[in-house]
Protein backbone atom coordinates (compact mmCIF):
# COMPACT_ATOMS: atom_id res chain seq x y z
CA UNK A 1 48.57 0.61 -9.65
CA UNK A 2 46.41 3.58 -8.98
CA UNK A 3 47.30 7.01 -10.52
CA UNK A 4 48.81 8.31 -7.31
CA UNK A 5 50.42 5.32 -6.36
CA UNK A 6 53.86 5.67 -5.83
CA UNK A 7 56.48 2.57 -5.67
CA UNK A 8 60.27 2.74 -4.92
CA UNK A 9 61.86 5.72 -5.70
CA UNK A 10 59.01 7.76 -7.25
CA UNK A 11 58.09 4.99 -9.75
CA UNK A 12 55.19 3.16 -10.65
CA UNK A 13 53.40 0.77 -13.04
CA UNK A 14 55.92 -1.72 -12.75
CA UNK A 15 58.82 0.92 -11.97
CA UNK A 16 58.66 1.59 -15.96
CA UNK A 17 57.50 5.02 -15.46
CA UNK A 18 58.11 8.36 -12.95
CA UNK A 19 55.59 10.27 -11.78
CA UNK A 20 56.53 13.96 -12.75
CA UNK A 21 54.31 17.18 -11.80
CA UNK A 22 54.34 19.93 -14.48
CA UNK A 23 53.41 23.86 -13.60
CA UNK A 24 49.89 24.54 -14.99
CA UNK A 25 50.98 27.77 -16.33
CA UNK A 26 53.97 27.23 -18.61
CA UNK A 27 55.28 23.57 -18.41
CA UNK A 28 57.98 23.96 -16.45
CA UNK A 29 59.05 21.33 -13.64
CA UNK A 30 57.21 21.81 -10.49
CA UNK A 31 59.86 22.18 -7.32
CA UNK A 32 59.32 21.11 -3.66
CA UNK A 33 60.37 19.85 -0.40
CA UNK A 34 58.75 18.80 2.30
CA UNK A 35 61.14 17.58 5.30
CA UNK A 36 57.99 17.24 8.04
CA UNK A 37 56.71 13.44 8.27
CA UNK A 38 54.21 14.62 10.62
CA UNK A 39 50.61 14.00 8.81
CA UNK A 40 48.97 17.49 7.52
CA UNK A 41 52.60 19.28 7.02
CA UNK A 42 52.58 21.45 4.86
CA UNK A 43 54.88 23.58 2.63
CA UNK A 44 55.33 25.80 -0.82
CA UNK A 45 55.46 24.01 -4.33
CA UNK A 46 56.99 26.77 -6.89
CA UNK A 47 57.79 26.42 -10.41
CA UNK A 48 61.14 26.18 -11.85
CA UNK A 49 60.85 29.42 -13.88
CA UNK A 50 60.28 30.93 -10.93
CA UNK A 51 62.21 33.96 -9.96
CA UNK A 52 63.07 32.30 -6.80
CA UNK A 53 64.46 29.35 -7.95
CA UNK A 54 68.08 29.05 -7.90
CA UNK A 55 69.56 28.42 -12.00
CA UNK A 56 72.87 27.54 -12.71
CA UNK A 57 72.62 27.55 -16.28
CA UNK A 58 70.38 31.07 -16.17
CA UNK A 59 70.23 32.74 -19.41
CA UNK A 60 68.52 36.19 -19.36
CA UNK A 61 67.95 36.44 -22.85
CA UNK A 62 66.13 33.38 -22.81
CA UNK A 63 64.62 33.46 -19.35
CA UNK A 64 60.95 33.13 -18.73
CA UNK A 65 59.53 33.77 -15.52
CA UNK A 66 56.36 32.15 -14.35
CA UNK A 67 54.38 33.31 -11.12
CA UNK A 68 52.39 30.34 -10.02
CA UNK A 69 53.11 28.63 -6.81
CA UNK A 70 50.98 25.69 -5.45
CA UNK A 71 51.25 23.60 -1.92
CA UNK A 72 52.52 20.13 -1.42
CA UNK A 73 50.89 18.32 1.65
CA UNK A 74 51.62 15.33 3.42
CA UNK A 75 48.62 12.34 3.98
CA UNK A 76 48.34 10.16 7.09
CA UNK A 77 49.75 7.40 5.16
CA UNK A 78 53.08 9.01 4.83
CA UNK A 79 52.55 9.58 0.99
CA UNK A 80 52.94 13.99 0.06
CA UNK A 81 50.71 15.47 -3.00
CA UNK A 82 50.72 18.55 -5.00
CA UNK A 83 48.29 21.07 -4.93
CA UNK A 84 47.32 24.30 -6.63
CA UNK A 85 47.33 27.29 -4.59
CA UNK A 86 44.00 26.73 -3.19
CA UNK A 87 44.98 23.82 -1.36
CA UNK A 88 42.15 21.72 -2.54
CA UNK A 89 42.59 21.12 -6.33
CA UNK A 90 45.35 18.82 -7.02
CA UNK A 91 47.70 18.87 -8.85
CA UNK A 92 47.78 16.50 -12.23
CA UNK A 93 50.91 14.05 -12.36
CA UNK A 94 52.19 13.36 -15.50
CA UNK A 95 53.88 9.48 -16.36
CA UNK A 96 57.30 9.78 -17.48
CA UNK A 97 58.87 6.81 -19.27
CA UNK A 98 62.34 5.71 -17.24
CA UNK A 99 65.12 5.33 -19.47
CA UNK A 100 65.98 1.94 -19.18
CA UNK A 101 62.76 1.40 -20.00
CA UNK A 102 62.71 3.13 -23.31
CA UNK A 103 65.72 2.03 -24.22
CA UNK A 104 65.43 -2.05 -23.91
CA UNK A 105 67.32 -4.04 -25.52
CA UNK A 106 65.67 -5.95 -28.30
């Protein structure tokens, strides 16, 4: 399956592993939405440090705030990637291993 492939429900290779986009900057989880199914929509990718990202478990002597924001847009064949700010550079997704995966029985 090709790196930007996605199956049912996010997954690929085998629905074994997520896809999961990271923020460039610090590591934290990259949020977006992106309710258009029109091809070329666009809309704002932030990262979960963010200041503008709601927290429910929000800490401030532990908080970090990050600054970057990036783009997600949406191709003609329905599928929606990340981007950096620029709009051109995308974004790298990262393979997360599912958990029932991981934790087969033997």
């Amino acid at each position: 399956m090709a790196p930007y492939s996605v199956g049912e429900n996010g997954t690929g290779m085998d629905n074994r592993f997520k896809l999961v986009y990271r923020c460039p900057k610090c590591g934290a989880a990259v949020i977006w939405s992106l309710n258009n199914l029109r091809a070329g929509a666009t809309s704002p990718t932030r990262c979960a440090n963010s200041m503008t990202v709601s927290k429910i478990d929000w800490n401030p002597e532990t908080a970090i705030f990050c600054r970057w924001a990036g783009m997600a847009k949406r191709e003609r064949n329905g599928n929606v990637k990340l981007y950096h700010s620029d709009g051109i550079t995308l974004l790298n997704p990262f393979y997360k291993a599912l958990d029932n995966y991981s934790k087969r029985k033997k």
